[in-house]
C-alpha atoms as a PDB file:
ATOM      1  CA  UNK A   1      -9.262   3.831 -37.208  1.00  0.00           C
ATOM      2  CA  UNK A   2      -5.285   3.906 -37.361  1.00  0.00           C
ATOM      3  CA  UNK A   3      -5.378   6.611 -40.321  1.00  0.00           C
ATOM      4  CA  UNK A   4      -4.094  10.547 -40.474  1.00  0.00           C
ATOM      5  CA  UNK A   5      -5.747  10.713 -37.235  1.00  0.00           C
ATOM      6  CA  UNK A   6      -6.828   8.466 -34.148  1.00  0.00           C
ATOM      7  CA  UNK A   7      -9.968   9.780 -32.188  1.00  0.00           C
ATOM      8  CA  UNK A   8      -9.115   8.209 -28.958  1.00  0.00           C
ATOM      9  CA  UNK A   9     -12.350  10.306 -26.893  1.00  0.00           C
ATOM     10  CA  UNK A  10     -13.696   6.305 -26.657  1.00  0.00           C
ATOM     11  CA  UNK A  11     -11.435   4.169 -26.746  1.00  0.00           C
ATOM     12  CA  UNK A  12     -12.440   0.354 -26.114  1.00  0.00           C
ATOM     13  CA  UNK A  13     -12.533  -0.613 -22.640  1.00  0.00           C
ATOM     14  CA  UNK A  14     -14.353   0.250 -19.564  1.00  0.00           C
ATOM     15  CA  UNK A  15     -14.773   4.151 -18.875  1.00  0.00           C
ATOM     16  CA  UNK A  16     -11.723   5.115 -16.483  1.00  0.00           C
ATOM     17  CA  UNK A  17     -13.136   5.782 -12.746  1.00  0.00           C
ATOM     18  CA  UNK A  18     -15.097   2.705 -12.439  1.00  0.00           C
ATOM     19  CA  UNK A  19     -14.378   1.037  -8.831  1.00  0.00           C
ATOM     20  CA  UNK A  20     -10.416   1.985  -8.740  1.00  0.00           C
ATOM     21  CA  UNK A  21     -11.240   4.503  -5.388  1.00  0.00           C
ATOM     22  CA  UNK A  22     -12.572   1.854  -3.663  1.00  0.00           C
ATOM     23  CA  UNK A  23     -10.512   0.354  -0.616  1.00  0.00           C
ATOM     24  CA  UNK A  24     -11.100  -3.519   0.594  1.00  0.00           C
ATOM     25  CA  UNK A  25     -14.506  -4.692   2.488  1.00  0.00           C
ATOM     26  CA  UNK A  26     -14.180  -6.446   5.435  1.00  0.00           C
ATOM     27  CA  UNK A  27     -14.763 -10.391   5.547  1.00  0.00           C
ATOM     28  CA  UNK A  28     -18.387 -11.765   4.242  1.00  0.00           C
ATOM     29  CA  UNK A  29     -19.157  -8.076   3.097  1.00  0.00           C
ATOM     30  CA  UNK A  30     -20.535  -7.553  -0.805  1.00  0.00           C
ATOM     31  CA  UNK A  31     -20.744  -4.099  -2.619  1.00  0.00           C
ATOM     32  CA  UNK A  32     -23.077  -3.907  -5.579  1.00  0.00           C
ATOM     33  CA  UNK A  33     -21.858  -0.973  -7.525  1.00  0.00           C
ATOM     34  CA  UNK A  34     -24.216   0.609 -10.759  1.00  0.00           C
ATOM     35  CA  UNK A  35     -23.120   3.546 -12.924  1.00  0.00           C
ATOM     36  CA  UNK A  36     -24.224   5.835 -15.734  1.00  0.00           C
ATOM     37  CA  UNK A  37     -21.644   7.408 -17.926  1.00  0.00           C
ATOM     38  CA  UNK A  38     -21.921   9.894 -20.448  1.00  0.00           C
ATOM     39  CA  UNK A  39     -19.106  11.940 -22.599  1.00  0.00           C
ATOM     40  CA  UNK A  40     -18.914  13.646 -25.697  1.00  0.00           C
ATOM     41  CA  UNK A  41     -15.891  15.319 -27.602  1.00  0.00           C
ATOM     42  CA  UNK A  42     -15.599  17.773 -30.430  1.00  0.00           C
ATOM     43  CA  UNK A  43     -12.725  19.616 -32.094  1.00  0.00           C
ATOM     44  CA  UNK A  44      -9.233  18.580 -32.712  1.00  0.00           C
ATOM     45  CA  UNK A  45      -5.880  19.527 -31.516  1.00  0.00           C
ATOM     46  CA  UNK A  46      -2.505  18.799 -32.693  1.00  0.00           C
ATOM     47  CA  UNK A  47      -0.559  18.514 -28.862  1.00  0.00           C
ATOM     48  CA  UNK A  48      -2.357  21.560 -26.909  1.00  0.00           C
ATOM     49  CA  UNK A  49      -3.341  23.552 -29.979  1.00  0.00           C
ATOM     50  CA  UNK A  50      -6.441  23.146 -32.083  1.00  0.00           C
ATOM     51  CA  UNK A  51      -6.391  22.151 -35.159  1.00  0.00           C
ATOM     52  CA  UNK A  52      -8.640  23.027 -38.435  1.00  0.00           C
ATOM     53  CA  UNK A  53      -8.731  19.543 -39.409  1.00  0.00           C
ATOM     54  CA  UNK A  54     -12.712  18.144 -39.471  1.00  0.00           C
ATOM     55  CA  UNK A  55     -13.019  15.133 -39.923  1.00  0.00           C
ATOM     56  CA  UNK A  56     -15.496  14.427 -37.227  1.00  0.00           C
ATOM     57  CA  UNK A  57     -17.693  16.577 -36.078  1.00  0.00           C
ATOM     58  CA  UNK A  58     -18.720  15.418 -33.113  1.00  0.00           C
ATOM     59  CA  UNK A  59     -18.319  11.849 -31.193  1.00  0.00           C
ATOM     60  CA  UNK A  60     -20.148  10.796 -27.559  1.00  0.00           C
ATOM     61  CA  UNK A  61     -20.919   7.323 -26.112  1.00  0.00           C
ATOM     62  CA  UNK A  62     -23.124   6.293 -23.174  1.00  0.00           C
ATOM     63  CA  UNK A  63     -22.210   3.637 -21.073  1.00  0.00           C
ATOM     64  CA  UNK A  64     -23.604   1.855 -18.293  1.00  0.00           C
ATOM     65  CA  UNK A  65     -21.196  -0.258 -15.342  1.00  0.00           C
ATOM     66  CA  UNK A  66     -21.836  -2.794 -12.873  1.00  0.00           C
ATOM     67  CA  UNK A  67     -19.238  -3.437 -10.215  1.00  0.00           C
ATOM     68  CA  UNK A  68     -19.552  -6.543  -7.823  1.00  0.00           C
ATOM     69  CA  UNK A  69     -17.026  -6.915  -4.655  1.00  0.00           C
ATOM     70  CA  UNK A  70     -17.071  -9.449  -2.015  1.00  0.00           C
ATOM     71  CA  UNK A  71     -14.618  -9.488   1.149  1.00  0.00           C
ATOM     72  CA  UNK A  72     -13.232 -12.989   0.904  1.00  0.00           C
ATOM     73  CA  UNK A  73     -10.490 -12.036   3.758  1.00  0.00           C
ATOM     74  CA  UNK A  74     -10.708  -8.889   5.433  1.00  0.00           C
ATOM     75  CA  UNK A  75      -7.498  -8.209   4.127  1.00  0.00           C
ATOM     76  CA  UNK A  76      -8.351  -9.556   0.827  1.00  0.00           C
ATOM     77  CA  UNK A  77     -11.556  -8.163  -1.976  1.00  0.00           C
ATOM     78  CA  UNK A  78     -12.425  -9.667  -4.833  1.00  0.00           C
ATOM     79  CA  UNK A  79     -14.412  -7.934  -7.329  1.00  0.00           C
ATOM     80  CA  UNK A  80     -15.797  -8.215 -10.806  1.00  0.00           C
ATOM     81  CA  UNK A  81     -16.378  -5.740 -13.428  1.00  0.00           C
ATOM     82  CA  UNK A  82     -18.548  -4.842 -16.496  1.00  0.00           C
ATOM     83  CA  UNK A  83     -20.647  -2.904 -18.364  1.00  0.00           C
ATOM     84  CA  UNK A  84     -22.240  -2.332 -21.765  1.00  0.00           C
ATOM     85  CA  UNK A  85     -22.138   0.718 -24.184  1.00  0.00           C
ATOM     86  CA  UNK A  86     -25.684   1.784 -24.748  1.00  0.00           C
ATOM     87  CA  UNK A  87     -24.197   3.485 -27.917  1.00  0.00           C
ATOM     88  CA  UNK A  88     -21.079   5.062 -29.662  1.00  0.00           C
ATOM     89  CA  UNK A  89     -21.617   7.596 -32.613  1.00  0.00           C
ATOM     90  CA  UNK A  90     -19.314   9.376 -34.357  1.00  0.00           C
ATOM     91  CA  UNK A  91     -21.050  12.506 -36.456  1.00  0.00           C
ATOM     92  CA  UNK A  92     -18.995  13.433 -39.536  1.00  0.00           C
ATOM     93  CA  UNK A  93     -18.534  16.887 -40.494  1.00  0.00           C
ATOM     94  CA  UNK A  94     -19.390  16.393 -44.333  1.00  0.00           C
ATOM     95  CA  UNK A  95     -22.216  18.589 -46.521  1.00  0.00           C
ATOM     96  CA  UNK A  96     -24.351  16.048 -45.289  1.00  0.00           C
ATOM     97  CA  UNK A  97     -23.821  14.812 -42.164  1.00  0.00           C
ATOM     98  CA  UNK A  98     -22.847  10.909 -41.385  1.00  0.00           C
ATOM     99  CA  UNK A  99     -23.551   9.084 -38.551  1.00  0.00           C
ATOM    100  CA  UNK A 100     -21.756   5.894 -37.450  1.00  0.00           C
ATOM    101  CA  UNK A 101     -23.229   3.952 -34.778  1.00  0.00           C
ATOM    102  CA  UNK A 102     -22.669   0.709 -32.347  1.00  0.00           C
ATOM    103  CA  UNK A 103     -23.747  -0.582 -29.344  1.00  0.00           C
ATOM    104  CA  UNK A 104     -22.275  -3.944 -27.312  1.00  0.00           C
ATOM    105  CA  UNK A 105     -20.898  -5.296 -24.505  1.00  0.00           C
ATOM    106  CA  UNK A 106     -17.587  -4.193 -23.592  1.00  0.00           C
ATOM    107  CA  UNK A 107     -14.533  -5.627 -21.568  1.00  0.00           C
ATOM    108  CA  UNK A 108     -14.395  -7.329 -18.349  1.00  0.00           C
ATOM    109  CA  UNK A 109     -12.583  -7.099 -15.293  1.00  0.00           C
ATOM    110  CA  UNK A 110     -11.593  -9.862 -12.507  1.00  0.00           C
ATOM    111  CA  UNK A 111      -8.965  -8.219  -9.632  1.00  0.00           C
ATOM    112  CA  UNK A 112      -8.234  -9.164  -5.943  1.00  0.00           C
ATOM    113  CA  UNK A 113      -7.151  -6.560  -3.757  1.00  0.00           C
ATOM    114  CA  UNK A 114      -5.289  -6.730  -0.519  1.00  0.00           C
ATOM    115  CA  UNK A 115      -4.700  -4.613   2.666  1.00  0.00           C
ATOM    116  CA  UNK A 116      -0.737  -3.738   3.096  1.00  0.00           C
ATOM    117  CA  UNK A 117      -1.687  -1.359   6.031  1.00  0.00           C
ATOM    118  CA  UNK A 118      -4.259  -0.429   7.956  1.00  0.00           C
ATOM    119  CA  UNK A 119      -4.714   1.727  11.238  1.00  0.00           C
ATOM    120  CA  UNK A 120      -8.263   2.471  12.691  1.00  0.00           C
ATOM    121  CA  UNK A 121      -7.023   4.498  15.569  1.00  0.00           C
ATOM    122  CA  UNK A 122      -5.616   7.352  13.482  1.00  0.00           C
ATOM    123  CA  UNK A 123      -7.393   6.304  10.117  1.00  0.00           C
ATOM    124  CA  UNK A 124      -5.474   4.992   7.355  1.00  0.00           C
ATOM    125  CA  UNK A 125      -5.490   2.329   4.908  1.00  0.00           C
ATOM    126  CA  UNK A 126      -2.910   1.549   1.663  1.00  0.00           C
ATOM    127  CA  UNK A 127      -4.292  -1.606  -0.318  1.00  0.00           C
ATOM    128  CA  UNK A 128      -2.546  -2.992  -3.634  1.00  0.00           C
ATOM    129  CA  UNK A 129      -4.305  -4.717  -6.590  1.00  0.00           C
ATOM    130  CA  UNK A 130      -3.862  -6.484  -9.856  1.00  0.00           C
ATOM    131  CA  UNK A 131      -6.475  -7.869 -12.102  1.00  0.00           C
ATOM    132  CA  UNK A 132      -6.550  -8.626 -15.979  1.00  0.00           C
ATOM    133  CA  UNK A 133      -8.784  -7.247 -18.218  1.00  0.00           C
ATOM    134  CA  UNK A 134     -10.846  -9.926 -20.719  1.00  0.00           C
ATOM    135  CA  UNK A 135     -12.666  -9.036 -23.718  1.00  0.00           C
ATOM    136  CA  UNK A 136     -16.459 -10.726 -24.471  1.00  0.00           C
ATOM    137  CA  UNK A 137     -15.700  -9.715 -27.657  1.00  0.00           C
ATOM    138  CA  UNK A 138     -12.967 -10.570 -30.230  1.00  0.00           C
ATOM    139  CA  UNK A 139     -14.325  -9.949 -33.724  1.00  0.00           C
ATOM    140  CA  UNK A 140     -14.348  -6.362 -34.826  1.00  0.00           C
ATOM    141  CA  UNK A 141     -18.283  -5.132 -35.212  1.00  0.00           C
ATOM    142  CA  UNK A 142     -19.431  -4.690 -38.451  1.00  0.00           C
ATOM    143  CA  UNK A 143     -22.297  -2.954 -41.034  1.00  0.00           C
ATOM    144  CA  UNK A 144     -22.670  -4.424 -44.161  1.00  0.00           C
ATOM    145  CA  UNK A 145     -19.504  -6.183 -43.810  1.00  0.00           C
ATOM    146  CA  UNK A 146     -17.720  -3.449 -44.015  1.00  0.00           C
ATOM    147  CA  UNK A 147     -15.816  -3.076 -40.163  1.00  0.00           C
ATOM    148  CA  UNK A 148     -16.619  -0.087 -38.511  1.00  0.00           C
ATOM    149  CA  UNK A 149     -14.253   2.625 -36.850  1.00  0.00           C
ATOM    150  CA  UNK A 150     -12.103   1.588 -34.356  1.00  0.00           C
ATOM    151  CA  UNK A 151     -13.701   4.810 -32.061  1.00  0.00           C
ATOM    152  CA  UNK A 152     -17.202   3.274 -32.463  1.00  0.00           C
ATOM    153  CA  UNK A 153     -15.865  -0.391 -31.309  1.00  0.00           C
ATOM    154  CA  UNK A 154     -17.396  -1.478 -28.019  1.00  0.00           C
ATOM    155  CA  UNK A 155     -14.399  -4.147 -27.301  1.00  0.00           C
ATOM    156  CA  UNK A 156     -10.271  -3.595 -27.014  1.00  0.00           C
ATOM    157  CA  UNK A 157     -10.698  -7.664 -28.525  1.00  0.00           C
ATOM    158  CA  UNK A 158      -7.564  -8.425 -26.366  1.00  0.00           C
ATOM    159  CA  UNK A 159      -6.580  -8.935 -22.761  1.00  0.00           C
ATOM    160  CA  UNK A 160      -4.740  -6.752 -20.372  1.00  0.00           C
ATOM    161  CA  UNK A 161      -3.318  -6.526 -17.331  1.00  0.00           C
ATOM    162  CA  UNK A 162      -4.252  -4.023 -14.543  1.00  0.00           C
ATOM    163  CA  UNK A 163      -2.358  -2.876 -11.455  1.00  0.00           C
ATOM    164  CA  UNK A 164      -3.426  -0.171  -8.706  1.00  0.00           C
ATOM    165  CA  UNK A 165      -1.935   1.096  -5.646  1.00  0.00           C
ATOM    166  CA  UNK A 166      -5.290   3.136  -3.391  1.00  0.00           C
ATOM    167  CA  UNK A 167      -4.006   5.588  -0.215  1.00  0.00           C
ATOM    168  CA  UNK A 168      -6.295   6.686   1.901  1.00  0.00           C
ATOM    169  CA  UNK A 169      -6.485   8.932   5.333  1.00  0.00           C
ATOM    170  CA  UNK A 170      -8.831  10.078   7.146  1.00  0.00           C
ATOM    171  CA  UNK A 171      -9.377  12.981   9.551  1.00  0.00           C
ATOM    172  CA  UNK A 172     -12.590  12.123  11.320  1.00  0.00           C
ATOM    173  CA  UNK A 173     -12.722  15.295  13.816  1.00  0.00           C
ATOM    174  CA  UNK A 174     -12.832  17.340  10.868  1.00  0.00           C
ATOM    175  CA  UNK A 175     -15.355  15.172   8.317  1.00  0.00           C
ATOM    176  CA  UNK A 176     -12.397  15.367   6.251  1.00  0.00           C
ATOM    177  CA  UNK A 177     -10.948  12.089   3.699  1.00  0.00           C
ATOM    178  CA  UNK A 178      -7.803  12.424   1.239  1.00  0.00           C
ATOM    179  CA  UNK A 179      -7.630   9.880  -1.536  1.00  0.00           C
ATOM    180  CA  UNK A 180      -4.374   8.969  -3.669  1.00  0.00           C
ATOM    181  CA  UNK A 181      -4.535   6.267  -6.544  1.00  0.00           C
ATOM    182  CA  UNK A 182      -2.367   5.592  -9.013  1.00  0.00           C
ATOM    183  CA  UNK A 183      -3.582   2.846 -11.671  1.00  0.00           C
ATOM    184  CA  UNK A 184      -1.607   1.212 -14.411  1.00  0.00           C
ATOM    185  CA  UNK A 185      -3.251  -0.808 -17.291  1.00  0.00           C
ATOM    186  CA  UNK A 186      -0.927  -2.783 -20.277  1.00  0.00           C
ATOM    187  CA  UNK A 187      -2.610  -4.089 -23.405  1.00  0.00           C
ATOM    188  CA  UNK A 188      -1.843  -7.054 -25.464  1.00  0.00           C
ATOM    189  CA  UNK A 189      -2.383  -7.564 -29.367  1.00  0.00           C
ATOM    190  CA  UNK A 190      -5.733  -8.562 -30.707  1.00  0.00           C
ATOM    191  CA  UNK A 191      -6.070 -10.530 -33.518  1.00  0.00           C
ATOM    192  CA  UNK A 192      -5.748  -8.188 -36.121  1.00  0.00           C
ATOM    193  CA  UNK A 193      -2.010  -7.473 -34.271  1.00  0.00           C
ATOM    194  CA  UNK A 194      -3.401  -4.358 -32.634  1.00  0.00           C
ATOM    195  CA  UNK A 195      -2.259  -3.239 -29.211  1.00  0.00           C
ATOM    196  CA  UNK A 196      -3.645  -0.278 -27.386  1.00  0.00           C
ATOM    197  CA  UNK A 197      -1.346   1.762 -25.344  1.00  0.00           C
ATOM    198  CA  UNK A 198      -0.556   1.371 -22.143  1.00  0.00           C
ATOM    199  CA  UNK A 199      -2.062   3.819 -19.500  1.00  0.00           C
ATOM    200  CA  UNK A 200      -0.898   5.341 -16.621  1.00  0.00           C
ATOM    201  CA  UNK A 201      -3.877   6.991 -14.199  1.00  0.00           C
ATOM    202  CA  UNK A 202      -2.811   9.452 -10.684  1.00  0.00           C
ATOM    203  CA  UNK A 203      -5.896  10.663  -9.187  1.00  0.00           C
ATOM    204  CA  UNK A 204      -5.966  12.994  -5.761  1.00  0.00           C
ATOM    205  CA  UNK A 205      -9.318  13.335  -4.002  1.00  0.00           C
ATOM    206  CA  UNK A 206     -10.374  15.871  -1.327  1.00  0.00           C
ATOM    207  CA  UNK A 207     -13.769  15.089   0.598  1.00  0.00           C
ATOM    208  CA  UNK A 208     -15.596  16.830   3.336  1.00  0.00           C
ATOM    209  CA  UNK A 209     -18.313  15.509   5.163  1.00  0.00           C
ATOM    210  CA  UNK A 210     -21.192  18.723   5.170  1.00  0.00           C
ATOM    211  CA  UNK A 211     -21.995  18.773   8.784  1.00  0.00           C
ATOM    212  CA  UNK A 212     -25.320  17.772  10.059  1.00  0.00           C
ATOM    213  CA  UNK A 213     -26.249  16.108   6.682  1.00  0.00           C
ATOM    214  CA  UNK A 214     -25.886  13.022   4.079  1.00  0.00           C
ATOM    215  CA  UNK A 215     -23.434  14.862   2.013  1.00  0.00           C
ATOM    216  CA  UNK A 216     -20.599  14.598   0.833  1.00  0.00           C
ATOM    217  CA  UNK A 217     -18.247  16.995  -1.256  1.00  0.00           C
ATOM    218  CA  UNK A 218     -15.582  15.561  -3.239  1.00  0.00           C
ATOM    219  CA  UNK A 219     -13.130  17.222  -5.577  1.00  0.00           C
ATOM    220  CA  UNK A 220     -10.938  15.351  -7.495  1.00  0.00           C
ATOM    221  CA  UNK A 221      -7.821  16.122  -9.724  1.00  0.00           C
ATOM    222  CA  UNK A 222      -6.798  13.126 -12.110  1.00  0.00           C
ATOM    223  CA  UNK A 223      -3.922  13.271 -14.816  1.00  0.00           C
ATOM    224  CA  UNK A 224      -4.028  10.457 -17.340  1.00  0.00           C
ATOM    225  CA  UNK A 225      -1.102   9.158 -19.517  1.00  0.00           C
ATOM    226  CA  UNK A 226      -1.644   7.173 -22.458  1.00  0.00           C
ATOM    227  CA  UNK A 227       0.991   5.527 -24.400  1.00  0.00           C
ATOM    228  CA  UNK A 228       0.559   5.216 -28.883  1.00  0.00           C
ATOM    229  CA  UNK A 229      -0.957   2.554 -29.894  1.00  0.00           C
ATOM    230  CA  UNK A 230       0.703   0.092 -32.092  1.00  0.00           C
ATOM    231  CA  UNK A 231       0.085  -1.942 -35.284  1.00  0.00           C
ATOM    232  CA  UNK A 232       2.556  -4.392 -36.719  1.00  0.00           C
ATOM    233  CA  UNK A 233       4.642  -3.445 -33.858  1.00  0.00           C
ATOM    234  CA  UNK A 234       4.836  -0.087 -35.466  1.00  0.00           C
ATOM    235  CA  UNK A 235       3.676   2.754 -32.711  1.00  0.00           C
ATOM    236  CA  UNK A 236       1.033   5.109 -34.521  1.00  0.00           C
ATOM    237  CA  UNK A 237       1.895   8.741 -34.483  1.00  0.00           C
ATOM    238  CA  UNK A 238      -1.540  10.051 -34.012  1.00  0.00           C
ATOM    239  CA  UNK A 239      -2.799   8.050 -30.636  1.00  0.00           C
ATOM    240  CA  UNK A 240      -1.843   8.679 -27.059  1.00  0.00           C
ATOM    241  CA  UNK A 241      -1.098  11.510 -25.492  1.00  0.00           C
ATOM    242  CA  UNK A 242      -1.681  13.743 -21.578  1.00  0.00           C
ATOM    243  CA  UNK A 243      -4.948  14.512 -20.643  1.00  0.00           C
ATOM    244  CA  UNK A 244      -6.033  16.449 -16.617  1.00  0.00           C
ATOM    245  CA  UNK A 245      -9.470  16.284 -15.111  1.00  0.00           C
ATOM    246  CA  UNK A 246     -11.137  18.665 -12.395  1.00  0.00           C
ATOM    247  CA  UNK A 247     -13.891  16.468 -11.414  1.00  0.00           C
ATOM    248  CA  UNK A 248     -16.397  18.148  -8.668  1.00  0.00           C
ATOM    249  CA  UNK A 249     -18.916  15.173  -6.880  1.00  0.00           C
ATOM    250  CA  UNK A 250     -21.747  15.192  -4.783  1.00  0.00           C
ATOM    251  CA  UNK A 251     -22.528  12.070  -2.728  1.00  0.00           C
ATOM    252  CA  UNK A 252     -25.526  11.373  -0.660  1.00  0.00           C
ATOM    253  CA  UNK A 253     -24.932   8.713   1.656  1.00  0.00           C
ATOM    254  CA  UNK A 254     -28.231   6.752   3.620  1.00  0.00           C
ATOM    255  CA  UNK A 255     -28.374   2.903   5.109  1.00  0.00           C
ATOM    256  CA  UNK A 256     -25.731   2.205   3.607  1.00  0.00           C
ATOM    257  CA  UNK A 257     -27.351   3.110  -0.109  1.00  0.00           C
ATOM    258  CA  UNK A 258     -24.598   5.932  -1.608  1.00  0.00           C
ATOM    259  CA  UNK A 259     -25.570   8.167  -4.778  1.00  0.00           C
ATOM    260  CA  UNK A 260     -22.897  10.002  -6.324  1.00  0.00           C
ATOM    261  CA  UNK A 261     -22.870  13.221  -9.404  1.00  0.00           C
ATOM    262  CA  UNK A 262     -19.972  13.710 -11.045  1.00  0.00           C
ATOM    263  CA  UNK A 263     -18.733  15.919 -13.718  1.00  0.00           C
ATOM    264  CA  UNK A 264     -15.424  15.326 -15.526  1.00  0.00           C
ATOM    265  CA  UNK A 265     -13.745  18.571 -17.057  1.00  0.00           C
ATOM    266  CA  UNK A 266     -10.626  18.383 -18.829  1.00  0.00           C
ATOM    267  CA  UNK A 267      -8.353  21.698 -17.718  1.00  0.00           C
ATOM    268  CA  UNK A 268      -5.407  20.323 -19.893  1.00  0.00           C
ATOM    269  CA  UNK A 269      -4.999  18.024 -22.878  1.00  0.00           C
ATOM    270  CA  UNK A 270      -1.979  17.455 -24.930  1.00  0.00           C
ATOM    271  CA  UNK A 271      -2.368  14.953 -27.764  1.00  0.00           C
ATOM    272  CA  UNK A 272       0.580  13.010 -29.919  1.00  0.00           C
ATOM    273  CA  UNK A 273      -0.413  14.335 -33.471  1.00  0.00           C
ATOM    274  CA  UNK A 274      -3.980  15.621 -34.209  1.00  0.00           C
ATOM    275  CA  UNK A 275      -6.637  13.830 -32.408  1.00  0.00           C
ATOM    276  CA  UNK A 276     -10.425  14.619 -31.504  1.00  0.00           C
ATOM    277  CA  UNK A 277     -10.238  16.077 -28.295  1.00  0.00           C
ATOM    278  CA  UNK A 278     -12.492  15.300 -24.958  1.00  0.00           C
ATOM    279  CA  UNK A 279     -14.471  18.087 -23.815  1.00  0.00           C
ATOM    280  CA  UNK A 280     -17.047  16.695 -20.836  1.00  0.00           C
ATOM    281  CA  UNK A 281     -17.691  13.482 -18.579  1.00  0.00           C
ATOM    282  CA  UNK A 282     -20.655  13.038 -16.677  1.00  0.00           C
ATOM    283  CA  UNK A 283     -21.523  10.050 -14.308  1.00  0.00           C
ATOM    284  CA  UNK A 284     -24.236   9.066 -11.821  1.00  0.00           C
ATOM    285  CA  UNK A 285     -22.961   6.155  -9.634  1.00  0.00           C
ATOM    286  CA  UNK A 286     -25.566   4.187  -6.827  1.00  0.00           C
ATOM    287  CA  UNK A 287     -23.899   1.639  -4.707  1.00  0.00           C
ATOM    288  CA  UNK A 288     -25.295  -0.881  -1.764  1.00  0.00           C
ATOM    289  CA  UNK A 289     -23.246  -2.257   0.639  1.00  0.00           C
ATOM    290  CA  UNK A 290     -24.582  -5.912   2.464  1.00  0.00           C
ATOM    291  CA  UNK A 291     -23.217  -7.901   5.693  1.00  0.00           C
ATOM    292  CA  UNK A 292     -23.264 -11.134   5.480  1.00  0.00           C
ATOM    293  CA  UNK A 293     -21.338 -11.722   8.485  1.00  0.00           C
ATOM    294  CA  UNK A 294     -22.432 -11.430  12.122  1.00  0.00           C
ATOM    295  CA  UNK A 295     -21.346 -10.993  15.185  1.00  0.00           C
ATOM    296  CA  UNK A 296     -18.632  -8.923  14.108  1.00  0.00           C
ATOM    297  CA  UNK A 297     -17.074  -5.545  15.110  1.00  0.00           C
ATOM    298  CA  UNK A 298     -17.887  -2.420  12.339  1.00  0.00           C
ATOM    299  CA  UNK A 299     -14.751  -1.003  10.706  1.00  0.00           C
ATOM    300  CA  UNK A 300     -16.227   1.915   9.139  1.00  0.00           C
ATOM    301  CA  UNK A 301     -13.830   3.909   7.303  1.00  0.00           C
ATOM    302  CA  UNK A 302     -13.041   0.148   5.920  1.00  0.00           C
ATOM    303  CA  UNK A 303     -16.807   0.372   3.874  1.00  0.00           C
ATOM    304  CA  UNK A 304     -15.946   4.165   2.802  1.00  0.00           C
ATOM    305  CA  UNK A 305     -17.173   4.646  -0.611  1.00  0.00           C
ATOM    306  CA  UNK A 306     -17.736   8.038  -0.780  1.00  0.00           C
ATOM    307  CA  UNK A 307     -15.249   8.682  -3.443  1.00  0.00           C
ATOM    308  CA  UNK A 308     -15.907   7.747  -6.820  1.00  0.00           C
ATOM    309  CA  UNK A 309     -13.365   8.734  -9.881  1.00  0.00           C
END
């Protein structure tokens, strides 16, 4: 909805955090990548401060991803993306309360990324991607032929265009990785001449190898920058806005099976106008990686995946 206020806890698209951590396989290698998402927000805030207005009560979605990657080069990945939402309900706070619902496919994602640098002596890897977003969808869901909120629509209905920068370095001796990625997505106009905003993701991760075991502690910090969204060409006050994450992880690595906890908390948020605001993020991620190749050398900090956003 584009009215007094824009609830932008869902917004169309894949969840942020899906396979963006993720350096480059080598040659012949496939990752199959399956997550869980789930988030809910409550309460509104007009920039940092909350806000009486109660509208909604309460929105959430749940979403589940599936990321495929195959090493076509080992300098080059290509990888697929998409996932479904298994619902999206927003709870309004009137006498009685009202509950709008939808479920659907959302949008896809096609990228190649490539290796700039790479040193396996004294681990470290930078690798640059681009990709562009699709939509399965470009009609706006309806109920009773009447179209529902744009919060509760499973689809952005347009395409986009994605580009990511991944840093990674490594400290073996000490079971210690550092993460850096910085991801940058641009919408187009749908249809109805609606454009989401762009978005501008930095996330730093810290992970430690717990000696003697299969785990993994990660801690992530991720700031997020969205731009307003426009319609008619005319930016919308209440959409967009700064949101930071503290997101703790777990992974349990085995055979080259990884399964992965994390919890997204939001430690700031500063919204353009008065907007629901996001208050938790959880995610369960398992991924498999297969060689198809043989007779090849292992590059292992290469297959890391131990970092998930």
């Amino acid at each position: 909805m584009y009215q007094s206020v824009n609830a932008q806890c869902c917004s169309a698209g894949i969840p942020v955090g899906g396979s963006t951590n993720i350096g480059i396989l080598e040659k012949n290698n496939f990752r199959f990548t399956s997550y869980f998402s789930y988030s809910e927000s409550a309460g509104y805030l007009s920039g940092n401060d909350k806000s009486k207005f109660n509208l909604v009560k309460r929105a959430s979605y749940q979403y589940a991803g599936t990321i495929l990657s195959y090493g076509l080069f080992n300098k080059l990945t290509v990888e697929t993306e998409f996932g479904y939402y298994l619902d999206k309900t927003q709870i309004y706070d009137f006498q009685s309360d009202v509950n709008i619902k939808n479920q659907g496919i959302s949008n896809g994602i096609i990228s190649a990324k490539y290796n700039v640098l790479a040193n396996l002596t004294n681990p470290f890897e930078w690798t640059i991607s681009t990709g562009v977003k699709f939509p399965f969808i470009l009609d706006y869901a309806r109920e009773n032929n009447v179209v529902l909120p744009r919060d509760v629509q499973t689809s952005s209905h347009a395409l986009g265009i994605i580009g990511q920068s991944f840093l990674y370095k490594g400290y073996p001796i000490n079971g210690i990785q550092l993460f850096l990625i910085n991801r940058i997505e641009i919408n187009y106009k749908d249809y109805k001449d609606y454009k989401f905003g762009p978005a501008l993701i930095s996330a730093f991760f810290f992970s430690y190898n717990l000696e003697q075991s299969n785990y993994t502690g990660i801690a992530q910090i991720r700031h997020e920058f969205r731009g307003k969204d426009a319609f008619e060409d005319r930016k919308l006050d209440a959409t967009g806005g700064h949101l930071v994450f503290l997101s703790p992880q777990l992974n349990y690595s085995i055979e080259k099976w990884n399964f992965s906890l994390l919890v997204d908390i939001p430690v700031y948020r500063y919204y353009n106008g008065t907007q629901l605001g996001n208050t938790f993020t959880a995610s369960f991620y398992v991924t498999k990686d297969f060689d198809l190749a043989s007779n090849k050398a292992e590059l292992p900090f290469l297959n890391n995946n131990t970092a998930k956003n």
